[in-house]
N, C-alpha and C. Protein backbone atom coordinates (compact mmCIF):
# COMPACT_ATOMS: atom_id res chain seq x y z
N UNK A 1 5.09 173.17 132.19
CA UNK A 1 4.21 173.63 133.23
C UNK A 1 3.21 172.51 133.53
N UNK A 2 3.15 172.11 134.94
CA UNK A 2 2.30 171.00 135.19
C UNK A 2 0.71 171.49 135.28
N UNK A 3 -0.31 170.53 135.16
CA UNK A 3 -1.62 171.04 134.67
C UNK A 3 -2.13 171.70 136.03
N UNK A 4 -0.99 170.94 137.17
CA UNK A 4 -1.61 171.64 138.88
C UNK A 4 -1.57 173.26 138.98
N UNK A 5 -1.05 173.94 138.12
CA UNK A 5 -0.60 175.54 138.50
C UNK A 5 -1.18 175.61 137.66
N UNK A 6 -2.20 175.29 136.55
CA UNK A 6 -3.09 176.03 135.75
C UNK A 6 -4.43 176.88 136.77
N UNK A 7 -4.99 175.43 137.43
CA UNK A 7 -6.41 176.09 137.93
C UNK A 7 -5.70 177.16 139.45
N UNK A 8 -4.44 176.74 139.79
CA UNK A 8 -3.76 177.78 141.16
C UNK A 8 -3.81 179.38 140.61
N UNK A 9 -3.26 179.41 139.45
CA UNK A 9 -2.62 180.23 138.60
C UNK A 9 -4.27 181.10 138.30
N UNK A 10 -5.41 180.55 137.79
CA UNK A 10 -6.75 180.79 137.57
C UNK A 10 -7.11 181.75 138.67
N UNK A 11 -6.96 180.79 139.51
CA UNK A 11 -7.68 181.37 140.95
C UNK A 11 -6.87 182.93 141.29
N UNK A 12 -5.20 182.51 141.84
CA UNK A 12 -4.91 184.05 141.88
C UNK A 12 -5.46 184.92 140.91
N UNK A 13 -5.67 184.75 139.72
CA UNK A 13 -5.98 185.57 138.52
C UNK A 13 -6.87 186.32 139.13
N UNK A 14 -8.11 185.50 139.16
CA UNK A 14 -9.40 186.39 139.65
C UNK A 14 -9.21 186.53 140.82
N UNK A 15 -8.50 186.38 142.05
CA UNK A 15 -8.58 187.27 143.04
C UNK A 15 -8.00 188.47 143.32
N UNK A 16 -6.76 188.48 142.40
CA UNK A 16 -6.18 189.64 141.93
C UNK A 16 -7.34 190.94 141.22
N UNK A 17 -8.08 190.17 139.89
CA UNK A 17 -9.23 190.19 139.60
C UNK A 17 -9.85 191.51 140.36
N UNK A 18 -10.35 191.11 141.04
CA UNK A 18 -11.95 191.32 142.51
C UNK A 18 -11.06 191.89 143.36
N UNK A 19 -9.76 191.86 143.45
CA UNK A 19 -9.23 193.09 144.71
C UNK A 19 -9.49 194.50 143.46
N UNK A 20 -8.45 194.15 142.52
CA UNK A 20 -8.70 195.94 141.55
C UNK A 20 -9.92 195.95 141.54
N UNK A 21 -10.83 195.24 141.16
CA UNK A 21 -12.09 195.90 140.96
C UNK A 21 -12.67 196.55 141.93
N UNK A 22 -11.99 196.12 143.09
CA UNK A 22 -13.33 196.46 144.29
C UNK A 22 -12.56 198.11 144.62
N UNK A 23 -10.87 198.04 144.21
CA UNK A 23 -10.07 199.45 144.58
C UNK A 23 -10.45 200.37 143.49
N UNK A 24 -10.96 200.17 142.41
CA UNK A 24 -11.18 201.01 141.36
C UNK A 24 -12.84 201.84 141.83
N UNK A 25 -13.51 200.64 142.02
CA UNK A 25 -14.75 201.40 141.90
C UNK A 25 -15.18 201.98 143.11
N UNK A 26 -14.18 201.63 144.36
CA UNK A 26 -14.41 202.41 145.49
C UNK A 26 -13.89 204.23 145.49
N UNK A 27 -13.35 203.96 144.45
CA UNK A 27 -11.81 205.14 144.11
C UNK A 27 -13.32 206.21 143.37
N UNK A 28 -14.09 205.35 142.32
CA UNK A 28 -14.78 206.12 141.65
C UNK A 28 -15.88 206.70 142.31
N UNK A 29 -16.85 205.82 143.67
CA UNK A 29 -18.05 205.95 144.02
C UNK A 29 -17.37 207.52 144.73
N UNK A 30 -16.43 207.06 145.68
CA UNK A 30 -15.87 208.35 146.15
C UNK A 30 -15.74 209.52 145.22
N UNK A 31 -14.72 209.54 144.49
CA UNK A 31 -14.84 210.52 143.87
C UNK A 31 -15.86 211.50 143.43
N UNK A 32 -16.94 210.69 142.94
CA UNK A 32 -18.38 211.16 142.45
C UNK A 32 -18.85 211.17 143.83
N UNK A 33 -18.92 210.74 144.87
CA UNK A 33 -19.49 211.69 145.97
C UNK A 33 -19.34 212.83 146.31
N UNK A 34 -17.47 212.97 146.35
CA UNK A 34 -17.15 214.47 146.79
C UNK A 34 -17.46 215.39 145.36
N UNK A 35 -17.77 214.75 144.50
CA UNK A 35 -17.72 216.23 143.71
C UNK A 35 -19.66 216.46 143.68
N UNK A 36 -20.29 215.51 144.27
CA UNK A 36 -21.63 216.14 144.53
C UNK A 36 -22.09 216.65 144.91
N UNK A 37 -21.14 216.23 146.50
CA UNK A 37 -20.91 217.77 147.52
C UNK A 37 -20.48 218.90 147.63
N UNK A 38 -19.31 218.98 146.22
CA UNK A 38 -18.88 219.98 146.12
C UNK A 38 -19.60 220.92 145.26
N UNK A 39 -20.82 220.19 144.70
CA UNK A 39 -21.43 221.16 143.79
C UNK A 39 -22.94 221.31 144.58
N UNK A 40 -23.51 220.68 145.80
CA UNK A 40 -24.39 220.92 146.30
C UNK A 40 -23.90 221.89 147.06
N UNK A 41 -22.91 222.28 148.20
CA UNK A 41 -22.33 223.78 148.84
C UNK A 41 -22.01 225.16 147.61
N UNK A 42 -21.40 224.42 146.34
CA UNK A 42 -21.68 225.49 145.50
C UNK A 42 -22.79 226.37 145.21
N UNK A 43 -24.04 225.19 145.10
CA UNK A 43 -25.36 225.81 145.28
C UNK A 43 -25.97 226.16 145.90
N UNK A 44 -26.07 225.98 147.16
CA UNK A 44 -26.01 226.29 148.57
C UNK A 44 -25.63 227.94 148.68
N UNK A 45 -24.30 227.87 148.43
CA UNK A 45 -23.72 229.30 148.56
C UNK A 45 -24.34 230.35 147.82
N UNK A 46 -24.57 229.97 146.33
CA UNK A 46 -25.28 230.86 145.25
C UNK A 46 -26.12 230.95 145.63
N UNK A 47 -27.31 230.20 145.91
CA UNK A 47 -28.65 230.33 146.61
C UNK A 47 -28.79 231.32 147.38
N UNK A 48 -28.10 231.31 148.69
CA UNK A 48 -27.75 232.03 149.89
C UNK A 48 -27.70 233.39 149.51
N UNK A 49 -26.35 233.58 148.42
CA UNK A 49 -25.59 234.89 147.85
C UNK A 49 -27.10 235.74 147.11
N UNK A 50 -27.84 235.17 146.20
CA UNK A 50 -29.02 235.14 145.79
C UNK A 50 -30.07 235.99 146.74
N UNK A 51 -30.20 235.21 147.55
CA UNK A 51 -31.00 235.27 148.61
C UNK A 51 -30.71 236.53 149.43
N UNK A 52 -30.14 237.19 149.77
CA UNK A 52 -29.12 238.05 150.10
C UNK A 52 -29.52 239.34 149.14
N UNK A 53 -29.09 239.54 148.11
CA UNK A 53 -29.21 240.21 147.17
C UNK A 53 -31.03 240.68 146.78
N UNK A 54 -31.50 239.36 146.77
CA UNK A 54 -32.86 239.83 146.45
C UNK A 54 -33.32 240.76 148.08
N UNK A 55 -33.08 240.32 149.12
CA UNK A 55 -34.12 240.57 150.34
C UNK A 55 -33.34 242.47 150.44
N UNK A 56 -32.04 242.72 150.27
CA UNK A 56 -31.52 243.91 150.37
C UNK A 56 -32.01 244.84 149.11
N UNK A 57 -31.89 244.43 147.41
CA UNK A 57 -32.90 244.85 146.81
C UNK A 57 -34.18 245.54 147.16
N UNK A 58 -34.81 244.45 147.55
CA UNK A 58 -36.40 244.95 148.37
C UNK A 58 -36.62 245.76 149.24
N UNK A 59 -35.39 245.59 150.18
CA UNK A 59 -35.87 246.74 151.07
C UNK A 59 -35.61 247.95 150.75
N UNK A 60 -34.31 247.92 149.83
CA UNK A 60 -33.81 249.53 149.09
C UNK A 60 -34.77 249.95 148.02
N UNK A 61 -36.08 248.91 147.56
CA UNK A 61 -36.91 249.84 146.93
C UNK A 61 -38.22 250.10 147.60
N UNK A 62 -38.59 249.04 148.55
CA UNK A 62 -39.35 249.93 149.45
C UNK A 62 -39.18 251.05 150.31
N UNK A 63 -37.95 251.53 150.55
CA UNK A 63 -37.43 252.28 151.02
C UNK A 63 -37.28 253.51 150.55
N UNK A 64 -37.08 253.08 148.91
CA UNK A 64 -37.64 254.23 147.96
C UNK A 64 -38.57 254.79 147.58
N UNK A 65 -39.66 253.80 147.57
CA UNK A 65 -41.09 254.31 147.34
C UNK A 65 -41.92 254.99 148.67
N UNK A 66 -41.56 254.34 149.64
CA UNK A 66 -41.84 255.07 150.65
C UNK A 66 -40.98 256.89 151.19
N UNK A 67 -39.56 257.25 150.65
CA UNK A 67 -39.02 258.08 151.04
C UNK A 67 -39.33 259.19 149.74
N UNK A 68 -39.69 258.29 148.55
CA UNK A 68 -39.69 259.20 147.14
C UNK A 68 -37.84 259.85 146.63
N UNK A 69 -37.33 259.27 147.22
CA UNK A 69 -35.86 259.12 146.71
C UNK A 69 -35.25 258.27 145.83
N UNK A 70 -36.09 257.61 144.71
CA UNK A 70 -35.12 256.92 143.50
C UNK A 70 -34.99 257.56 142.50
N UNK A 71 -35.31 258.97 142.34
CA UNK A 71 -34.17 259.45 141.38
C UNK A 71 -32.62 260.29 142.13
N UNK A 72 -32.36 260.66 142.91
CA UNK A 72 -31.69 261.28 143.69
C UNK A 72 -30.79 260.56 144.35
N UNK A 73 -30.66 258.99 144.63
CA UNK A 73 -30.33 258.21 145.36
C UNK A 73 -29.18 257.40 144.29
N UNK A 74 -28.03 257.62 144.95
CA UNK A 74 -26.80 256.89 144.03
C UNK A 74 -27.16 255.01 144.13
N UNK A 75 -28.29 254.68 143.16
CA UNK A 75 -27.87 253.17 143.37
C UNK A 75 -26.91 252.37 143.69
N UNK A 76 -25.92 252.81 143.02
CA UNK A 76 -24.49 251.88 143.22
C UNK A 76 -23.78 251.54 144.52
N UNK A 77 -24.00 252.95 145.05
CA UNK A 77 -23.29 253.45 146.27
C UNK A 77 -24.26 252.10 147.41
N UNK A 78 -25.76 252.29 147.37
CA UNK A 78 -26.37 252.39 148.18
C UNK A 78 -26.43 251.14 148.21
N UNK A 79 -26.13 249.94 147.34
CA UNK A 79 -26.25 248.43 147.29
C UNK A 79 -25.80 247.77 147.96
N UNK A 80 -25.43 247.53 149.09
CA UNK A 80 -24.27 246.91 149.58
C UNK A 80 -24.47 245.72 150.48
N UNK A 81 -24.90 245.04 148.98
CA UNK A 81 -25.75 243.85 149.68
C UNK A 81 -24.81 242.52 150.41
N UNK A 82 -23.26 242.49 149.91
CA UNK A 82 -22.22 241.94 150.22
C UNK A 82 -21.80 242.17 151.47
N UNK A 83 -22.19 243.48 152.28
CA UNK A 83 -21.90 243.57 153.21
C UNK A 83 -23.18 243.81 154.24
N UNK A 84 -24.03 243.86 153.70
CA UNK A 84 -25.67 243.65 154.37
C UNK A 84 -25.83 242.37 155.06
N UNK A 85 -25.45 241.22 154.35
CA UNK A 85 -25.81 239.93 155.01
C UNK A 85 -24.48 239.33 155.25
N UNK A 86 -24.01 239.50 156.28
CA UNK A 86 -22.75 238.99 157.08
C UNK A 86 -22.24 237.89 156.50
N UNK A 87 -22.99 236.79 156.28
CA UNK A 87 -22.87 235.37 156.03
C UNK A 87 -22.55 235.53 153.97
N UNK A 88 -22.80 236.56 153.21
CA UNK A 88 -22.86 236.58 152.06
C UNK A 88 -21.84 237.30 151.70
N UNK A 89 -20.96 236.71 151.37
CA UNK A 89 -19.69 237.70 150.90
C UNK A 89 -19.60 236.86 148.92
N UNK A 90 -18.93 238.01 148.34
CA UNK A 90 -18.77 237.74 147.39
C UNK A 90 -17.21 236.66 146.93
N UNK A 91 -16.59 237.07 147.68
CA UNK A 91 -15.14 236.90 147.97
C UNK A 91 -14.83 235.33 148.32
N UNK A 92 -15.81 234.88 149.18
CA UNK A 92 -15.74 233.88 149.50
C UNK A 92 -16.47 232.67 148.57
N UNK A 93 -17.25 233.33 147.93
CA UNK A 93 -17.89 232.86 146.89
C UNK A 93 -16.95 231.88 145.95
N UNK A 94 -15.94 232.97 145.86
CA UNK A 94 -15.26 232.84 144.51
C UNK A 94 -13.55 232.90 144.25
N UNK A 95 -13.66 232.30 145.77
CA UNK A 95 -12.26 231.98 146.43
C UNK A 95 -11.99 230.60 145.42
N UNK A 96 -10.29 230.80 144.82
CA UNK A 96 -9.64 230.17 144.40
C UNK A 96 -9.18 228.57 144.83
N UNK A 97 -9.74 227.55 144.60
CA UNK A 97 -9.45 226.24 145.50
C UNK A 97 -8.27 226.14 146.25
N UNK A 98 -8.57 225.50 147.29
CA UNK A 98 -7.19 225.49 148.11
C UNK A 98 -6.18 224.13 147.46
N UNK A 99 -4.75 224.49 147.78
CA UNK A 99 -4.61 223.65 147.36
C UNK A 99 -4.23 222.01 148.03
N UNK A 100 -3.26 221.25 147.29
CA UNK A 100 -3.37 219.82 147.91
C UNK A 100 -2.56 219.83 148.73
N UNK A 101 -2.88 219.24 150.32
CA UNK A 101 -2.11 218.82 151.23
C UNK A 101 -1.91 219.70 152.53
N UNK A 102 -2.85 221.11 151.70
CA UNK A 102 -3.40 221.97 152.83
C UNK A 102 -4.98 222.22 153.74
């Protein structure tokens, strides 16, 4: 091997080098973006779902103290805070990931 294809041989090395590196860590920054987003809409949603729950709460016990109906009044029945706030479903919450390529 002549000493001319040592420093040729060098050079592809590291440009080979600096292409993976630059495909690896673009592969990673991404990755860790979407899963930040995927856990900021997670929280987002809980928040929301949260949010939802407390404001329907409140009004079903002011509603009580004002009517004098919380012993008489089927809590369970009367909660229906999933379907109180349009935008708050439980279902959607806790929908199964879709999968790849759909």
């Amino acid at each position: 091997m002549s000493t001319v294809y040592i420093p040729a041989l060098a050079a592809f090395g590291g440009s080979a080098f600096g292409a993976l590196s630059t495909i690896v860590s673009g592969w990673f920054s991404g990755r860790r973006k979407r899963r930040e987003l995927h856990h900021a809409r997670s929280f987002s949603k809980r928040e929301q779902l949260y949010h939802c729950f407390i404001e329907e709460a409140s009004r079903l016990y002011a509603e009580a103290l004002v009517n004098d109906q919380a012993k008489s009044r089927n809590w369970s029945a009367s909660i229906r805070w999933s379907g109180a706030c349009g935008s708050c479903r439980a279902a959607r919450l806790f929908r199964p990931p879709r999968e790849p390529g759909t």
